[in-house]
Protein backbone atom coordinates (compact mmCIF):
# COMPACT_ATOMS: atom_id res chain seq x y z
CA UNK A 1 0.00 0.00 0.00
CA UNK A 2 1.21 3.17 -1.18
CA UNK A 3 1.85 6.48 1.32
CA UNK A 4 -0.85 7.68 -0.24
CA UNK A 5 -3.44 5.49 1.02
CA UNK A 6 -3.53 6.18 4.90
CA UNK A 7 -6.19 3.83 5.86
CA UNK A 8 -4.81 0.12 6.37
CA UNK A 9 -8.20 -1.05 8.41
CA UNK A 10 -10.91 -0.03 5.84
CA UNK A 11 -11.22 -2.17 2.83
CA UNK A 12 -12.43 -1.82 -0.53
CA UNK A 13 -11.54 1.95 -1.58
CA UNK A 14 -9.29 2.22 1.51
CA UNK A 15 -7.29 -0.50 0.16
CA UNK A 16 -4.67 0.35 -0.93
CA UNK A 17 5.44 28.45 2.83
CA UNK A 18 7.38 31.93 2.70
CA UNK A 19 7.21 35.13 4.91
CA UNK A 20 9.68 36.57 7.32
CA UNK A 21 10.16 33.24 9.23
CA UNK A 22 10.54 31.08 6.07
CA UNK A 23 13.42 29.53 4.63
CA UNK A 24 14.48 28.18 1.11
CA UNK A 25 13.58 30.42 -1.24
CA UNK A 26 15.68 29.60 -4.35
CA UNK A 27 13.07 28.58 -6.07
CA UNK A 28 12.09 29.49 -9.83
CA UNK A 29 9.89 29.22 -12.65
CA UNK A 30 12.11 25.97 -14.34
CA UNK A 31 12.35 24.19 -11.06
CA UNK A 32 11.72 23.34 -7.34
CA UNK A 33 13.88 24.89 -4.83
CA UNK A 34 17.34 23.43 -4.92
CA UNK A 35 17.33 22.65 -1.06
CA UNK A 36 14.52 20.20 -1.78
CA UNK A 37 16.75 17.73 -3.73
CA UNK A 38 18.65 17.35 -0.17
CA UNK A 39 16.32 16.10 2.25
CA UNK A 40 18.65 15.06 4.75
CA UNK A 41 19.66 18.31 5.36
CA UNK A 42 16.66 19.80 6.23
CA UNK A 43 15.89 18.12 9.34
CA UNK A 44 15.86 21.67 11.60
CA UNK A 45 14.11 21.35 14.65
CA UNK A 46 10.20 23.17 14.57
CA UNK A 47 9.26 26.08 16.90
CA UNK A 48 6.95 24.61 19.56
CA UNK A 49 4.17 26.31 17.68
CA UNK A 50 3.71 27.31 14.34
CA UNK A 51 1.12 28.02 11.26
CA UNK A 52 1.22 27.26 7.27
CA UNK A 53 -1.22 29.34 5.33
CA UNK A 54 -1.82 27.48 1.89
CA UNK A 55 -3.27 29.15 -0.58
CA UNK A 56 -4.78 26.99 -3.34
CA UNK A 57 -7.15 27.99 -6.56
CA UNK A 58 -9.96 27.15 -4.25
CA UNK A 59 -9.32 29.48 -1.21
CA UNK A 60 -6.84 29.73 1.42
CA UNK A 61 -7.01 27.59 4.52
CA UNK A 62 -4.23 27.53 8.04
CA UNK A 63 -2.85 24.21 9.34
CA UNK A 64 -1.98 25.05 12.94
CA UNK A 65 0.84 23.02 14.13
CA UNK A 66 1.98 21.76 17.91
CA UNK A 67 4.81 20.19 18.51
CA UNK A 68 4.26 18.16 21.48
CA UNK A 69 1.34 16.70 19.73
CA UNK A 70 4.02 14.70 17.28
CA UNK A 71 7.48 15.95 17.01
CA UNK A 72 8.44 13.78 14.60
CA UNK A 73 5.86 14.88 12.52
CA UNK A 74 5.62 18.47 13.30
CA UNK A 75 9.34 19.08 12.66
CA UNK A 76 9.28 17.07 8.93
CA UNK A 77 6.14 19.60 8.45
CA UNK A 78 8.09 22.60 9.48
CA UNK A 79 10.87 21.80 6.87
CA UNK A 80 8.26 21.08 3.94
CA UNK A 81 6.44 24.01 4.78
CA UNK A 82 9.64 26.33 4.97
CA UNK A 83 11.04 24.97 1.73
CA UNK A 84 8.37 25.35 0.09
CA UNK A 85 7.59 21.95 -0.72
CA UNK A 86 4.10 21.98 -1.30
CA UNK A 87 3.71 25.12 -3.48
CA UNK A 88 2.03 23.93 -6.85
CA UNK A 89 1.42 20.57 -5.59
CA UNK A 90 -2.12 19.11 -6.60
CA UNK A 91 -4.98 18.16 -3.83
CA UNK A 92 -5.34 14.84 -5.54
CA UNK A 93 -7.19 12.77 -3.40
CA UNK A 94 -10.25 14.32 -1.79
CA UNK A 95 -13.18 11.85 -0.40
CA UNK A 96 -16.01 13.85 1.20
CA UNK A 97 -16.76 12.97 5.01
CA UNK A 98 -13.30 11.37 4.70
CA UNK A 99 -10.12 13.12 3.65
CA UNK A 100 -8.29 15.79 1.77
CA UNK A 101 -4.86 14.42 1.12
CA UNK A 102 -1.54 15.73 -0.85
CA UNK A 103 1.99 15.78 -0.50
CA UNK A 104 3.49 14.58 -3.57
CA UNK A 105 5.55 16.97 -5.28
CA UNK A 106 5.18 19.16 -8.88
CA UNK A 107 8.17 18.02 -9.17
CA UNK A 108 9.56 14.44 -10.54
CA UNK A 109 13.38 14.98 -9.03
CA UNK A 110 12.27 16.05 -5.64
CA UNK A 111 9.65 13.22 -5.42
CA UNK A 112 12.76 10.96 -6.50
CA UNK A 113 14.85 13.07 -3.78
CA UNK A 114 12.12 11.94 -0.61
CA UNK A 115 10.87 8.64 -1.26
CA UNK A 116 13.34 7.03 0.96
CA UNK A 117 13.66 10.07 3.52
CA UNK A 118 11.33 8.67 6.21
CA UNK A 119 10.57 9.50 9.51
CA UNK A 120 9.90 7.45 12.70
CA UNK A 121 6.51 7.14 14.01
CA UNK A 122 4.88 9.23 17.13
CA UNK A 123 2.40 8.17 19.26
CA UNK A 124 -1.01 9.02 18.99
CA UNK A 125 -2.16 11.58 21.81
CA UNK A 126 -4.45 13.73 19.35
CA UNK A 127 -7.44 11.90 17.73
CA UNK A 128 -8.21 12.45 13.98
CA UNK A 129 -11.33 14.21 14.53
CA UNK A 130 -12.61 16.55 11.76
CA UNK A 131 -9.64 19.29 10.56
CA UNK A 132 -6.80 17.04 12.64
CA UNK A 133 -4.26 17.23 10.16
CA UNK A 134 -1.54 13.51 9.72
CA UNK A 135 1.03 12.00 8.07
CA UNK A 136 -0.22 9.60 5.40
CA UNK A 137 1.90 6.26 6.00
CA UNK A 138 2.52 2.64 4.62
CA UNK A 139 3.46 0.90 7.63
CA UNK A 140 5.56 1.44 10.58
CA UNK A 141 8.12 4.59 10.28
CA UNK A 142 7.14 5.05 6.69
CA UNK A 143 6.12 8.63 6.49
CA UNK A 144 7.42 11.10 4.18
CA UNK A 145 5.67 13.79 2.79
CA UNK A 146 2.01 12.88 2.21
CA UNK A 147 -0.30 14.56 4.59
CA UNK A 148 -4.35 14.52 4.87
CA UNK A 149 -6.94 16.50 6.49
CA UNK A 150 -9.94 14.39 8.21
CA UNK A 151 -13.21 15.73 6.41
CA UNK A 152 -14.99 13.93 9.04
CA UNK A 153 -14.21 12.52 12.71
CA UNK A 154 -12.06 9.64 11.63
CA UNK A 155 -11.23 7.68 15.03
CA UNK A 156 -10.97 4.67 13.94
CA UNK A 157 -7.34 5.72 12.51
CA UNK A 158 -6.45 6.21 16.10
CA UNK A 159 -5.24 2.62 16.12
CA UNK A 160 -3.63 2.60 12.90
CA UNK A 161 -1.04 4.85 14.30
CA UNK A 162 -1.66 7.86 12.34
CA UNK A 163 -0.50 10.59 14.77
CA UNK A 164 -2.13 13.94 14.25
CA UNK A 165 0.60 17.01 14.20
CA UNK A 166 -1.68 19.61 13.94
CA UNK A 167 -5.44 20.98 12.42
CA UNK A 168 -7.21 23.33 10.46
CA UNK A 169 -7.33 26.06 12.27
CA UNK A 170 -8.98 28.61 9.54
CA UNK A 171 -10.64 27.90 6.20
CA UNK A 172 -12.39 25.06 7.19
CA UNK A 173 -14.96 25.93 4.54
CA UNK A 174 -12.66 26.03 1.94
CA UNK A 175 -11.31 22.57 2.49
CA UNK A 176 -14.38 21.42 1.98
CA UNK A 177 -14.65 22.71 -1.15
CA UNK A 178 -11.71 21.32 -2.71
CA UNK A 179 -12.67 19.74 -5.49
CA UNK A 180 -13.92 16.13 -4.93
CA UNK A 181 -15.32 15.32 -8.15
CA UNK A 182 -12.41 12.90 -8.88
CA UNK A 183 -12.88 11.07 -5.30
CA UNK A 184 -10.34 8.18 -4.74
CA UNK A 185 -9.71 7.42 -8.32
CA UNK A 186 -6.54 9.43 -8.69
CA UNK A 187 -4.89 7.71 -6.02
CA UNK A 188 -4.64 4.65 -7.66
CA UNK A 189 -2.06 6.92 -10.45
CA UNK A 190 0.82 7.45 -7.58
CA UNK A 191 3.47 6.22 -9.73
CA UNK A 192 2.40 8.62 -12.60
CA UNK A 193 2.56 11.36 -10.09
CA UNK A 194 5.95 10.58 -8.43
CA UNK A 195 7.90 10.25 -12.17
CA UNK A 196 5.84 12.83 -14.37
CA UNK A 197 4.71 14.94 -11.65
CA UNK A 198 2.25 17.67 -12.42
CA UNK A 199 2.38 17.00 -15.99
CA UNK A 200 0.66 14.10 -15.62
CA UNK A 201 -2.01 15.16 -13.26
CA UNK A 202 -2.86 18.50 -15.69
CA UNK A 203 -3.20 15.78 -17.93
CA UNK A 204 -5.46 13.83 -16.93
CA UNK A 205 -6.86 14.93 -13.84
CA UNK A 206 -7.20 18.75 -14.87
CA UNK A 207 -10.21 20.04 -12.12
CA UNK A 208 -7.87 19.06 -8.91
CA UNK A 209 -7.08 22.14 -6.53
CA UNK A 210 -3.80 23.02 -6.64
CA UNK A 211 -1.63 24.63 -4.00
CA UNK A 212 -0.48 27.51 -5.29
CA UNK A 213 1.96 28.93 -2.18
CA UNK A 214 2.40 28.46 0.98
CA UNK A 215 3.77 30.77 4.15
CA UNK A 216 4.73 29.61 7.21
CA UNK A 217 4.82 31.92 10.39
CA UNK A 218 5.62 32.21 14.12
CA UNK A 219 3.53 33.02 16.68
């Protein structure tokens, strides 16, 4: 089962940021940011608290982060997030009452760069109620850059291990509209994504909301 597919329990379709404080900025219009091809370099520590503001072609929406909910977690967010990871990645797997999920990159070489770069596992002290924000995962210490939002109150992933890190803490509303029209069926494409990147996904799953910047800031 891919990272993509956070749910190990649940059969059937189951189966399977800039700113003052930001960091990473080298990025242009012909690439990523050349400090995402290193991932083992950014492994800085995350401020006990922090926010990343995305703001996609539906809306913007604020995942708040803690760090003694998952430190593991949180501090692999706080890297993405102040690389600039996510910018112009695609929301490609959104399941109403469910989850929003997304995480893998525009970008072919810097997909290449983290597939190995995992991190270990934390336990779970938050639940995944609705707007708890995780790392996707396929199986023990697997997680690397995936991340989804529970649409709904999702406890039963509790038990899986999937370790909250944070939530939504504004734009709730526009999560849910992020366009669900595809449901589950892109997820089955993750190999397309990871070695063609967005130019697959334009391709042939044009209506997905994209992620077009992200900022991450201090409190």
């Amino acid at each position: 089962m891919r990272r993509a597919l956070p749910i190990v329990a649940l059969a059937l379709a189951l189966a399977g940021c800039g700113g003052s404080s930001s960091g990473g900025g080298d990025s242009s219009p012909n690439g990523p940011p050349k400090a995402l091809l290193g991932p083992a370099k950014l492994t800085q520590k995350a401020a006990p608290r922090f926010d990343c503001v995305f703001h996609t072609t539906a809306g913007e929406f604020t995942i708040g982060v803690h760090r003694a909910w998952a430190p593991h977690g949180a501090d692999r967010f706080y890297n993405l997030c102040r690389n600039h990871f996510y910018d112009g990645a695609k929301i490609f797997r959104v399941v109403p009452g469910f989850v929003a999920q997304f995480g893998i990159s525009a970008y072919p070489e810097v997909s290449q760069a983290w597939e190995q770069a995992t991190i270990p596992d934390d336990p779970v002290v938050k639940q995944n109620t609705r707007g708890a924000v995780s790392f996707a995962a396929a199986g023990p210490n697997s997680r690397t850059t995936q991340v989804f939002i529970n649409l709904g109150s999702n406890l039963q992933l509790d038990s899986e291990q999937f370790a909250p890190f944070g939530a939504v803490t504004k734009g709730m509303s526009v999560v849910d509209k992020l366009y669900s029209g595809y449901g589950d069926r892109p997820t089955g494409d993750q190999q397309q994504m990871f070695s063609q990147g967005n130019a697959y996904l334009d391709k042939q799953w044009p209506k997905l909301t994209a992620i077009v910047s992200t900022k991450l800031s201090l409190p």
